[in-house]
C-alpha atoms as a PDB file:
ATOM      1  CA  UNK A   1     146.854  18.103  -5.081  1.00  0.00           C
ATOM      2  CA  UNK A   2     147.529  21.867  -5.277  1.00  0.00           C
ATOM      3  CA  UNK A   3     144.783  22.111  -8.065  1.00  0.00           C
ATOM      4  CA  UNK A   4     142.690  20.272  -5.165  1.00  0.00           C
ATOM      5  CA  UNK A   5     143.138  22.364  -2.788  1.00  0.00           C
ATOM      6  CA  UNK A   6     142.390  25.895  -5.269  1.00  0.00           C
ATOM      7  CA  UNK A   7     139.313  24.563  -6.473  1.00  0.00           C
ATOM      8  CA  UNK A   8     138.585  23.656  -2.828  1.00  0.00           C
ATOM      9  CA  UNK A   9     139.095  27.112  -1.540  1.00  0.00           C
ATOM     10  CA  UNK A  10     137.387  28.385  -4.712  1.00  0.00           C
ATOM     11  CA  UNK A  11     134.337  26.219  -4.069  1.00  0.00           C
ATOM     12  CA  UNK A  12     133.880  27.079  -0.940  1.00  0.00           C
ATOM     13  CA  UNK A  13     133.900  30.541  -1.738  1.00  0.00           C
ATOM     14  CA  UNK A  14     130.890  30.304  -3.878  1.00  0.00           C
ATOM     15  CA  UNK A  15     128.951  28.146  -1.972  1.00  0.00           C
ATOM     16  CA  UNK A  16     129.176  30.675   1.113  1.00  0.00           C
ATOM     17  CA  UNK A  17     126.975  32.739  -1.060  1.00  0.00           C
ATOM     18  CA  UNK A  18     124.388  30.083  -2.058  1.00  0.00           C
ATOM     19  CA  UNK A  19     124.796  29.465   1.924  1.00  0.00           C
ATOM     20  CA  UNK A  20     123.647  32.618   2.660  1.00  0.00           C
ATOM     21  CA  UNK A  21     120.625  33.217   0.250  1.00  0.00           C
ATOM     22  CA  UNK A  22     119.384  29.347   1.483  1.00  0.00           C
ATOM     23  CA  UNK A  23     119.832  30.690   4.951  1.00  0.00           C
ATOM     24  CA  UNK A  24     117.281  33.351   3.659  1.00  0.00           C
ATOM     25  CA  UNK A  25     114.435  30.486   2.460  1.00  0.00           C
ATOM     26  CA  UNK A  26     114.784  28.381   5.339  1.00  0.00           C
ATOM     27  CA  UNK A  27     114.233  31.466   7.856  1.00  0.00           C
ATOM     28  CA  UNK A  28     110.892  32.668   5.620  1.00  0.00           C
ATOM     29  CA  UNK A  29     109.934  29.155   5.514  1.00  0.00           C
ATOM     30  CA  UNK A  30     110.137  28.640   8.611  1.00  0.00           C
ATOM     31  CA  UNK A  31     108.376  31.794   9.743  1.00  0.00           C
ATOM     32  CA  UNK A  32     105.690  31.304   7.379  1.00  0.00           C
ATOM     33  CA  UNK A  33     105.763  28.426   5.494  1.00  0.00           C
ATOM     34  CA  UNK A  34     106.097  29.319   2.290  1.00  0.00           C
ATOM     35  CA  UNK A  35     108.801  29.254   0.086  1.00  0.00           C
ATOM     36  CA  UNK A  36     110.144  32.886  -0.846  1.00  0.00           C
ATOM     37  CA  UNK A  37     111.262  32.565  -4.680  1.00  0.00           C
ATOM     38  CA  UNK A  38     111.887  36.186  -5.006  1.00  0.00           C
ATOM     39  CA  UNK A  39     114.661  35.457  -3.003  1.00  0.00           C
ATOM     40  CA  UNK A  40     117.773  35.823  -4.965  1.00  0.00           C
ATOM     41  CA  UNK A  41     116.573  38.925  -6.945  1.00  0.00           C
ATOM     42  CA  UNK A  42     117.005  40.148  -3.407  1.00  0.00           C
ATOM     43  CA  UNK A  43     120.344  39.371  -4.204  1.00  0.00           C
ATOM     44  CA  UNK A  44     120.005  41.192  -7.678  1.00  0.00           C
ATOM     45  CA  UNK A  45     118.573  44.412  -6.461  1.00  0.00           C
ATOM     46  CA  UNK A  46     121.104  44.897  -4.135  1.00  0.00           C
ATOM     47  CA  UNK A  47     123.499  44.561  -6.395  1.00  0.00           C
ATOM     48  CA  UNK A  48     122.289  47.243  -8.693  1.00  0.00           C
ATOM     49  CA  UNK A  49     121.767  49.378  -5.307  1.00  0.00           C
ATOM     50  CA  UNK A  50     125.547  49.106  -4.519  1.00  0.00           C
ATOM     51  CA  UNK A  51     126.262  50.051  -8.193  1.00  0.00           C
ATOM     52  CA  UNK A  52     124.244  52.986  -8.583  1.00  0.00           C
ATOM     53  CA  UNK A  53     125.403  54.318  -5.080  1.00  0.00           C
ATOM     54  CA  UNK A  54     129.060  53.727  -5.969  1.00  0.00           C
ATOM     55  CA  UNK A  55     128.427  55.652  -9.702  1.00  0.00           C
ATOM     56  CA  UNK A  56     126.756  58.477  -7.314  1.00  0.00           C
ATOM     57  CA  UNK A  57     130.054  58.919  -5.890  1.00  0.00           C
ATOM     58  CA  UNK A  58     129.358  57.733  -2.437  1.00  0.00           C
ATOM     59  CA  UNK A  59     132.018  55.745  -1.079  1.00  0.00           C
ATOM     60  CA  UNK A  60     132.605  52.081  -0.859  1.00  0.00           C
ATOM     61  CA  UNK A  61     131.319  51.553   2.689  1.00  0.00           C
ATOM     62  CA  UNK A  62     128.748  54.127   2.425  1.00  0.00           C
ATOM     63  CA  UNK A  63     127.710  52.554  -0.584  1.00  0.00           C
ATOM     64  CA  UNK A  64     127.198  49.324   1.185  1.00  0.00           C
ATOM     65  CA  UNK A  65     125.150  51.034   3.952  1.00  0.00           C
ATOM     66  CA  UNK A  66     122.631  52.773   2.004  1.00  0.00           C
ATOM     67  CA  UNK A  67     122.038  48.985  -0.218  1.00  0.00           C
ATOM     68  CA  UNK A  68     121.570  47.107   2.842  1.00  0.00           C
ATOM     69  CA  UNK A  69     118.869  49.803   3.926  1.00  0.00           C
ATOM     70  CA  UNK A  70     117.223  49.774   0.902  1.00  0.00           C
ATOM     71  CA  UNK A  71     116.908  45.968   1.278  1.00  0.00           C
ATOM     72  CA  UNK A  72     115.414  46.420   4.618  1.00  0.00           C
ATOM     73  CA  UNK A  73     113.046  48.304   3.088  1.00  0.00           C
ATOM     74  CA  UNK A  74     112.340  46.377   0.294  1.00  0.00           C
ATOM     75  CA  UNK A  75     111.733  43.423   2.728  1.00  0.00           C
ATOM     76  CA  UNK A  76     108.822  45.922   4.553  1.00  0.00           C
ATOM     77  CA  UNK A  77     107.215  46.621   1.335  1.00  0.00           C
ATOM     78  CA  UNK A  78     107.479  42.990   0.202  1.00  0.00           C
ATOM     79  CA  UNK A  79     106.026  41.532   3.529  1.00  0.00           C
ATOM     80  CA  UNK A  80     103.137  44.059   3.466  1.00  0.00           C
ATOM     81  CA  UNK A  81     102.761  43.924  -0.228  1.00  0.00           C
ATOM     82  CA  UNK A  82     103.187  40.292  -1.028  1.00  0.00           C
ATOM     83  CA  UNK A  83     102.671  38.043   2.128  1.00  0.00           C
ATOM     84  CA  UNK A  84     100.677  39.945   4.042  1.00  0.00           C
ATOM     85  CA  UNK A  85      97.201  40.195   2.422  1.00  0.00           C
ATOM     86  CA  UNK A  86      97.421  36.467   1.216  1.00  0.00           C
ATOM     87  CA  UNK A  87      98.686  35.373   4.699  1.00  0.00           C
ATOM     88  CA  UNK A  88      95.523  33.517   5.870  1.00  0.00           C
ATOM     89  CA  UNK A  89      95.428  31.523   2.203  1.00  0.00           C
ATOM     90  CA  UNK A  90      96.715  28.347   1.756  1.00  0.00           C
ATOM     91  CA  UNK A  91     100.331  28.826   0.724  1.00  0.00           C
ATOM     92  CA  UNK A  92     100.053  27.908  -3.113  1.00  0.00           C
ATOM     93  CA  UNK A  93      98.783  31.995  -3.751  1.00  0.00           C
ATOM     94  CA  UNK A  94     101.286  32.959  -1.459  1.00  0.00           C
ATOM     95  CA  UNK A  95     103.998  30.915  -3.873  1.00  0.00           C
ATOM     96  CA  UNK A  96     102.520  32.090  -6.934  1.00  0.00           C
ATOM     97  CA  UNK A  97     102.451  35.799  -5.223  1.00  0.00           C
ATOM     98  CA  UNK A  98     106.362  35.884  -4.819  1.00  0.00           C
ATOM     99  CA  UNK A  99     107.013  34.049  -8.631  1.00  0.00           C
ATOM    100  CA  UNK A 100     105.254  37.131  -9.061  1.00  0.00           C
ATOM    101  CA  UNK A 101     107.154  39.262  -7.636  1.00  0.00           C
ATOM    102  CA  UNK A 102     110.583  37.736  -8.426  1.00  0.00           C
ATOM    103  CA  UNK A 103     109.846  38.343 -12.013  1.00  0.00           C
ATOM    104  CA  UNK A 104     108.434  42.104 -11.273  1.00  0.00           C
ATOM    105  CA  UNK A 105     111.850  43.030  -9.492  1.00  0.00           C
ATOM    106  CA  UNK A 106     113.811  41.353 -12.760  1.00  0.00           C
ATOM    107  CA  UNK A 107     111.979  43.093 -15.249  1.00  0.00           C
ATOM    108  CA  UNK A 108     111.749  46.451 -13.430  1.00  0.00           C
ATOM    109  CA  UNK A 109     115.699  46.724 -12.874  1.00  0.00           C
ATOM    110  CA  UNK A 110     115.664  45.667 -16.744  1.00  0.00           C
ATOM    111  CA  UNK A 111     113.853  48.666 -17.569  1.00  0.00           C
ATOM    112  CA  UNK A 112     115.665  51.095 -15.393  1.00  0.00           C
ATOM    113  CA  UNK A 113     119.563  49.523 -16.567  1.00  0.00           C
ATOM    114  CA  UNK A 114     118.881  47.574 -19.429  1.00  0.00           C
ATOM    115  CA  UNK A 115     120.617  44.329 -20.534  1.00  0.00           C
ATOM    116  CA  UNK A 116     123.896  45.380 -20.479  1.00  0.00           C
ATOM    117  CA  UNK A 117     126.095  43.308 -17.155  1.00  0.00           C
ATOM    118  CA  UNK A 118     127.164  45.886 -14.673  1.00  0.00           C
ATOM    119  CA  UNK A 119     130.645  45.624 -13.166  1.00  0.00           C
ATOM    120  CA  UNK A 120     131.381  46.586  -9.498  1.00  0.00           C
ATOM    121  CA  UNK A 121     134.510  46.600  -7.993  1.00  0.00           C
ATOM    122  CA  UNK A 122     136.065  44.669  -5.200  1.00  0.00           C
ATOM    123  CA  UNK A 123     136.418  45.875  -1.127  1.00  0.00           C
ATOM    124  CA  UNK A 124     140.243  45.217  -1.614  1.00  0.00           C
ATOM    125  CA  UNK A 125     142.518  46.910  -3.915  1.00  0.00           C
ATOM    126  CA  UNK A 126     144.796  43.826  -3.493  1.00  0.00           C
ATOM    127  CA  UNK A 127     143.452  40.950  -5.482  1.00  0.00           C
ATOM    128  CA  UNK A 128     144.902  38.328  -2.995  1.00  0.00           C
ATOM    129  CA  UNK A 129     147.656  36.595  -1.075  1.00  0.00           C
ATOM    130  CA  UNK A 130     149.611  33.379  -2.247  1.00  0.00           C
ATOM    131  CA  UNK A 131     149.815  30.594   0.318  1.00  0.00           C
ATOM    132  CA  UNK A 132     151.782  28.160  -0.413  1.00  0.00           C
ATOM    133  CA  UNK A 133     150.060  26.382  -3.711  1.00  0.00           C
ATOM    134  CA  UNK A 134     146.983  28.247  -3.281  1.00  0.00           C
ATOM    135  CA  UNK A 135     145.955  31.420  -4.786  1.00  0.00           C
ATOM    136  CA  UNK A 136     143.627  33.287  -2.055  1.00  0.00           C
ATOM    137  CA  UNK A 137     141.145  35.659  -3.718  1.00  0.00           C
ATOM    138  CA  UNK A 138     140.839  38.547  -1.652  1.00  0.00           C
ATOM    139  CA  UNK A 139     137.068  38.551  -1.820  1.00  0.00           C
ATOM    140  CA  UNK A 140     136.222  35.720  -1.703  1.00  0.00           C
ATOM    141  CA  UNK A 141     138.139  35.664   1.623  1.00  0.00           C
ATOM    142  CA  UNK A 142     136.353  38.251   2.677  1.00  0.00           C
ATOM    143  CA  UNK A 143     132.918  35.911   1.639  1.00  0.00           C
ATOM    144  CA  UNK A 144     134.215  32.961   3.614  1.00  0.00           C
ATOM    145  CA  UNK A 145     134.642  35.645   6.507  1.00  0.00           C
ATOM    146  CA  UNK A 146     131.281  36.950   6.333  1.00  0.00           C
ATOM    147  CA  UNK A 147     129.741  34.058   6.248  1.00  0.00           C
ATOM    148  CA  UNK A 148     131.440  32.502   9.375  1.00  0.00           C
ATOM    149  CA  UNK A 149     130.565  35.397  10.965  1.00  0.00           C
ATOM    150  CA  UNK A 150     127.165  34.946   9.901  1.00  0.00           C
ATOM    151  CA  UNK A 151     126.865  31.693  11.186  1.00  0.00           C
ATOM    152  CA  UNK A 152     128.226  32.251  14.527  1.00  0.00           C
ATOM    153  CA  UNK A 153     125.957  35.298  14.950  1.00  0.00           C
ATOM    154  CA  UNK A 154     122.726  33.599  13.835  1.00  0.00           C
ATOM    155  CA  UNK A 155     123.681  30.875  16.997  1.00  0.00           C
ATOM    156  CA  UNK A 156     123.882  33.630  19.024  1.00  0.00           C
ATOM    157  CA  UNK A 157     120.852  35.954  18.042  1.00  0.00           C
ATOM    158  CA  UNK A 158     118.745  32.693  17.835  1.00  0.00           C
ATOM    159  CA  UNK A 159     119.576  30.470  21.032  1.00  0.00           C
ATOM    160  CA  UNK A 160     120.977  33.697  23.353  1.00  0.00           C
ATOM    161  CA  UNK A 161     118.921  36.335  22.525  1.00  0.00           C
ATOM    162  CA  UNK A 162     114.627  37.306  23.934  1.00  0.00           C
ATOM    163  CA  UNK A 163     114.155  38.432  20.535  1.00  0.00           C
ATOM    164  CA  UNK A 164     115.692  35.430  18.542  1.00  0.00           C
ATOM    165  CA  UNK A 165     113.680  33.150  20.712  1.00  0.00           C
ATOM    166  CA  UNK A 166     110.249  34.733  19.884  1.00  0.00           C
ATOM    167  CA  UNK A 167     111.241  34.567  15.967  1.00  0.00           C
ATOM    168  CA  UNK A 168     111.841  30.536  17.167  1.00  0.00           C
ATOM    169  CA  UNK A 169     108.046  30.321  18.624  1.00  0.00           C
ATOM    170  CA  UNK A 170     106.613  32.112  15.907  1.00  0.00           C
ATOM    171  CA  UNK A 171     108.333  30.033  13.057  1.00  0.00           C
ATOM    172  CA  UNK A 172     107.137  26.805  15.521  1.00  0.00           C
ATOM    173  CA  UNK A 173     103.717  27.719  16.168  1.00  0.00           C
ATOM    174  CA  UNK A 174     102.206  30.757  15.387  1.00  0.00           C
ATOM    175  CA  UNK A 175      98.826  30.869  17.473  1.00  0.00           C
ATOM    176  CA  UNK A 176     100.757  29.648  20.684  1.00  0.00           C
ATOM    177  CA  UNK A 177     103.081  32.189  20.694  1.00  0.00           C
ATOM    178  CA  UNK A 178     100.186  34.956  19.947  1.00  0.00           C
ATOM    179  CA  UNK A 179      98.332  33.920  23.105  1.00  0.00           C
ATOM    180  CA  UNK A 180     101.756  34.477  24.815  1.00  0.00           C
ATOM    181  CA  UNK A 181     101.444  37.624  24.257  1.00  0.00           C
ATOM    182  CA  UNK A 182     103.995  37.652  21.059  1.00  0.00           C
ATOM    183  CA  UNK A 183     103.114  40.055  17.953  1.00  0.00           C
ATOM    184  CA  UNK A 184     102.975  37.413  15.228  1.00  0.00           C
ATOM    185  CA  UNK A 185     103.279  40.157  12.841  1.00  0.00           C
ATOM    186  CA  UNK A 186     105.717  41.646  13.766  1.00  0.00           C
ATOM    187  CA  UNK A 187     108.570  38.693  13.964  1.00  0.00           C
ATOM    188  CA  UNK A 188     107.141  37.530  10.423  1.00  0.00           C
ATOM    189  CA  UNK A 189     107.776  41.628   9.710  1.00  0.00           C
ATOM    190  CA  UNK A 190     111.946  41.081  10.842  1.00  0.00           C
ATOM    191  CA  UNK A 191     111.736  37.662   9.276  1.00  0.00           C
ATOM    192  CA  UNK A 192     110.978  39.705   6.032  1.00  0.00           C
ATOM    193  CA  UNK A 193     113.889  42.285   6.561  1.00  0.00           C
ATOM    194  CA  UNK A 194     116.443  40.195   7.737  1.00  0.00           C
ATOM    195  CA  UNK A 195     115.764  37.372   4.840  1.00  0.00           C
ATOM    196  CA  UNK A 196     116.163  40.360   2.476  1.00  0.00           C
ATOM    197  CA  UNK A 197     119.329  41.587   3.970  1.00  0.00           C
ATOM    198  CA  UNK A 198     120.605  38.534   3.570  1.00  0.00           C
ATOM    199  CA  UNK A 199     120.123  37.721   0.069  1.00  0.00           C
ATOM    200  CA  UNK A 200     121.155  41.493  -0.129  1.00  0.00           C
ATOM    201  CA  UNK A 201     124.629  40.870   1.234  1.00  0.00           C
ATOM    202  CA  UNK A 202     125.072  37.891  -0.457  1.00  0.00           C
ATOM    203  CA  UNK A 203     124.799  39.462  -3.690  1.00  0.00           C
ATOM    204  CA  UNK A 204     126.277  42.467  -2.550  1.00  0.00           C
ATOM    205  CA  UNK A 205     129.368  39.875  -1.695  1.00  0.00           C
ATOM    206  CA  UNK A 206     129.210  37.605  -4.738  1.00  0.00           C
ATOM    207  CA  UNK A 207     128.918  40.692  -7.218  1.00  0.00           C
ATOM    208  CA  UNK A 208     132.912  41.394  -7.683  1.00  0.00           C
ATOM    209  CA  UNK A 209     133.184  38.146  -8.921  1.00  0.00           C
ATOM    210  CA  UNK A 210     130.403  38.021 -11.502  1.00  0.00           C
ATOM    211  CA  UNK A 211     129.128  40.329 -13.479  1.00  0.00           C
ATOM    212  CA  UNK A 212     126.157  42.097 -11.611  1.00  0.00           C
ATOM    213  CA  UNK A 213     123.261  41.318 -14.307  1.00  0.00           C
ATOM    214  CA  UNK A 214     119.524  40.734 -14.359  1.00  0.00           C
ATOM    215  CA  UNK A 215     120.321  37.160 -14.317  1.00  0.00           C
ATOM    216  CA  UNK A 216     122.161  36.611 -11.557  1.00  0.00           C
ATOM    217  CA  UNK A 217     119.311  36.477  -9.192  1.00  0.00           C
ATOM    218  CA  UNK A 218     117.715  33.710 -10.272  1.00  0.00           C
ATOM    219  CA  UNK A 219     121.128  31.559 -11.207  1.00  0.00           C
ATOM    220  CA  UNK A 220     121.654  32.015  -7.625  1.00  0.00           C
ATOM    221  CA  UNK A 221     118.681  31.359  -6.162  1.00  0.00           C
ATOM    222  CA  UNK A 222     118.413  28.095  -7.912  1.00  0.00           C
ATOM    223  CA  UNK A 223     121.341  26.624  -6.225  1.00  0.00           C
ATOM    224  CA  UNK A 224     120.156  28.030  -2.734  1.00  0.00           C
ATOM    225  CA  UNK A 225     117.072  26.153  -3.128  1.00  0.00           C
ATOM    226  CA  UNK A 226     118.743  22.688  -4.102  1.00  0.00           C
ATOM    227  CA  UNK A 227     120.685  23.738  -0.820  1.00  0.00           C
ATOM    228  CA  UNK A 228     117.726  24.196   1.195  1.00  0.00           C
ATOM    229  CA  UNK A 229     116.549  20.900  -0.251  1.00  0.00           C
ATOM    230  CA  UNK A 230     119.726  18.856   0.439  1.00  0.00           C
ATOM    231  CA  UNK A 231     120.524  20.067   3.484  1.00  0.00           C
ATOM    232  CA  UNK A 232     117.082  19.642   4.975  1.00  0.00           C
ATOM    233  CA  UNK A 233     114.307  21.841   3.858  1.00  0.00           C
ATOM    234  CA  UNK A 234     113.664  24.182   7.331  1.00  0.00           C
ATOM    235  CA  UNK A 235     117.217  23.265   8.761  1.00  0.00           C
ATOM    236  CA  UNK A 236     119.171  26.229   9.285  1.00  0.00           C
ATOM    237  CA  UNK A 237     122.546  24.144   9.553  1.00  0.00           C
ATOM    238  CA  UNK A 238     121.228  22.162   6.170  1.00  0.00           C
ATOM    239  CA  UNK A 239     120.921  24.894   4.761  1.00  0.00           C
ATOM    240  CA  UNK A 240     124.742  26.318   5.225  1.00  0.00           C
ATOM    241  CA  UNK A 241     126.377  22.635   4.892  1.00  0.00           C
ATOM    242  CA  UNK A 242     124.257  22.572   1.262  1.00  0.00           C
ATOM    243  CA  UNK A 243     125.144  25.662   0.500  1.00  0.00           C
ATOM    244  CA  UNK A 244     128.981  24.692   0.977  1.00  0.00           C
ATOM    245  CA  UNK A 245     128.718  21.746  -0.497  1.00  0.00           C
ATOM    246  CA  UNK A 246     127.181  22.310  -3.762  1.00  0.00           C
ATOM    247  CA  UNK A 247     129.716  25.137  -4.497  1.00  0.00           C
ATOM    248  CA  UNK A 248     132.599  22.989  -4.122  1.00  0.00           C
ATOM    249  CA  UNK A 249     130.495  20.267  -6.066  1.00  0.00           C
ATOM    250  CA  UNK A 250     130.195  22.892  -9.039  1.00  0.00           C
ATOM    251  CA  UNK A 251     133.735  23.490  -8.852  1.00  0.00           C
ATOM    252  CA  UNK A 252     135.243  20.682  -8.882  1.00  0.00           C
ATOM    253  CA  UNK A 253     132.829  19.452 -11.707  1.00  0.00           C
ATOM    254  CA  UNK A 254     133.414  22.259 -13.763  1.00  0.00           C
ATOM    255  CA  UNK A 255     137.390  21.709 -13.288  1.00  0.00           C
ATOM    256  CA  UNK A 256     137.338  17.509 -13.854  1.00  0.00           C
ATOM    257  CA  UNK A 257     134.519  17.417 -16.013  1.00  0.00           C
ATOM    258  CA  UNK A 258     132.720  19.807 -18.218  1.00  0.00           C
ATOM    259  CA  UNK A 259     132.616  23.567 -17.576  1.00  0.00           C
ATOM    260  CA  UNK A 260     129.734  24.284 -19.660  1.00  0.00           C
ATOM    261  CA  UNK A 261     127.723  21.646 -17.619  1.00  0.00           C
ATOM    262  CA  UNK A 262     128.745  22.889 -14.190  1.00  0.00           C
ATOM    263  CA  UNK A 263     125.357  24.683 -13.435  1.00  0.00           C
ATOM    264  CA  UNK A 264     123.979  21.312 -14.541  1.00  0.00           C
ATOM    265  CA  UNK A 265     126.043  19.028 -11.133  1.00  0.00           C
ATOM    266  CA  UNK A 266     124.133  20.535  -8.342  1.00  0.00           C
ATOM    267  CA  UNK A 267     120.790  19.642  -9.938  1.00  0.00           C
ATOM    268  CA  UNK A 268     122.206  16.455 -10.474  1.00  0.00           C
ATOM    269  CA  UNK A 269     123.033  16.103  -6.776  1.00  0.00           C
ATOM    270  CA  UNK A 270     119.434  17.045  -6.279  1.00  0.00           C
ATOM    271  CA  UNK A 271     117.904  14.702  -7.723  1.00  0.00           C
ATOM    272  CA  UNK A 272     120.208  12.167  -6.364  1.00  0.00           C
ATOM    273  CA  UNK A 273     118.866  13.433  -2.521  1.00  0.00           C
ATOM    274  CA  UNK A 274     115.480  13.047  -3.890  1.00  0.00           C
ATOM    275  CA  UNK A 275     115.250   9.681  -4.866  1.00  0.00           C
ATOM    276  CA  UNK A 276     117.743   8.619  -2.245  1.00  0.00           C
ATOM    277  CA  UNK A 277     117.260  10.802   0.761  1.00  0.00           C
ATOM    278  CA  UNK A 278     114.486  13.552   0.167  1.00  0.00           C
ATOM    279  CA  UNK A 279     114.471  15.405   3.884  1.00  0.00           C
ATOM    280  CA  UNK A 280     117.589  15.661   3.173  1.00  0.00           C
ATOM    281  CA  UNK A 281     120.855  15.699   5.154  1.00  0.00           C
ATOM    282  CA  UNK A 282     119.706  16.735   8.536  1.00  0.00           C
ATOM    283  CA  UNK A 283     115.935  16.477   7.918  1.00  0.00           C
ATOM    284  CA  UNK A 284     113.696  13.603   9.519  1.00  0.00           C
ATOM    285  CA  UNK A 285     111.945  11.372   7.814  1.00  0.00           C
ATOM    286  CA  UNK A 286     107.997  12.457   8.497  1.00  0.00           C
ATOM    287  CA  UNK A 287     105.156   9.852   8.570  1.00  0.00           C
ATOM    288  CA  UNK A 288     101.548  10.267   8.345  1.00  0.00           C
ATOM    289  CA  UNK A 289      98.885   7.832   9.620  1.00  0.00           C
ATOM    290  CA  UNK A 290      95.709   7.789   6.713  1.00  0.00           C
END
């Protein structure tokens, strides 16, 4: 029971962070409906961004402030750059355009840093609390925070806020809310930035624990998108619940069963939604009429 409840609180530590990087495909798909796989080098970059700014000497906070504005901007440049001129194409170019990019970001930070896994250090110099049977990582804590925080500020932003609800008519119909009088471009534009700043943070977050390497981008964004897919491809909530669950799935796989194989459970999951339940958890079933 106590290993239960470590690899529980483990699990869910993880799967904040594929949480958070799914939360950043649903929101582009929804706003444009395409599927962003440059996603979680998002993730990598900023990673490599809080690196080099805490080797520059700046400090840990600071550090953190000048990544997330670089992934702001990144977001602009990849929104004008990438989306933009194919954004009256049918969505496979647009696809093929961010593949395209995902593997430009990969091999440029290659180039610039090499092979060689970075290491960045934690927010906390305590490494965590015991309670009770269960060890409590300090950062991932401070993931699990973050993310609830996250979630509780996207309800807000999206459900309380003028803004929020003309990013909700754009992503629902885009030529409606331009004769409203709503710049189109301009939500897909913040769409852009905030996707990136999330899959910023989240790699920002997740980098303590892993080693921050040209890898970890796409390792992560693989289980985001079988977490967009289970939890309903679009759905915000899907997205998080996935998220969640495939980390503790993961865990408790690699602890029960094979740890070699535990990148392999999630896919397995996947597959098991797509025969069984492909809109996934909170998705609806759509029928056409030939």
């Amino acid at each position: 029971m106590d290993l239960a409840l470590q690899l529980l609180f483990t699990g869910i530590g993880i799967g904040a962070v594929y949480a958070l990087v799914a939360l950043g495909f649903v929101l582009i798909f929804r706003a444009t409906n395409v599927v962003n796989f440059a996603q979680g080098e998002f993730s990598m970059v900023a990673a490599y961004l809080m690196v080099v700014a805490v080797e520059a000497g700046l400090p840990y906070w600071a550090a953190f402030i000048v990544a997330l504005l670089g992934m702001a901007l990144l977001g602009v440049v990849f929104n004008l750059g990438v989306y933009y001129p194919l954004r009256h194409r049918t969505y496979l170019p647009v696809i093929i355009a961010t593949i395209g990019a995902s593997i430009l970001l990969a091999n440029s930070v290659l180039a610039i840093y090499g092979p060689q896994p970075q290491v960045l250090q934690g927010w906390f110099d305590t490494p965590g609390i015991q309670l009770g049977p269960v060890y409590l990582d300090s950062q991932y804590l401070l993931i699990i925070g973050v993310t609830i925080c996250l979630v509780i500020f996207n309800f807000w932003f999206f459900e309380k806020t003028l803004l929020g609800k003309k990013l909700q008519a754009t992503s629902q119909d885009k030529e409606m809310a331009s004769l409203l009088g709503i710049s189109v471009s301009t939500m897909i534009m913040i769409t852009f930035i905030y996707s990136a700043v999330l899959g910023g943070l989240a790699g920002i977050l997740v980098a303590p624990v892993l080693f921050v390497s040209i890898q970890m981008g796409s390792t992560i964004a693989l289980k985001a998108f079988a977490a967009t897919i289970i939890g309903g491809f679009g759905d915000v909530a899907g997205a998080i619940i996935g998220g969640l669950a495939l980390g503790v799935i993961e865990t408790f796989g690699a602890a029960y069963i094979s740890v070699p194989y535990k990148d392999g459970f999630a896919f397995l999951v996947l597959v098991a939604f797509l025969v069984f339940r492909p809109q996934g958890i909170f998705g609806e079933r759509v029928a056409e009429k030939a």
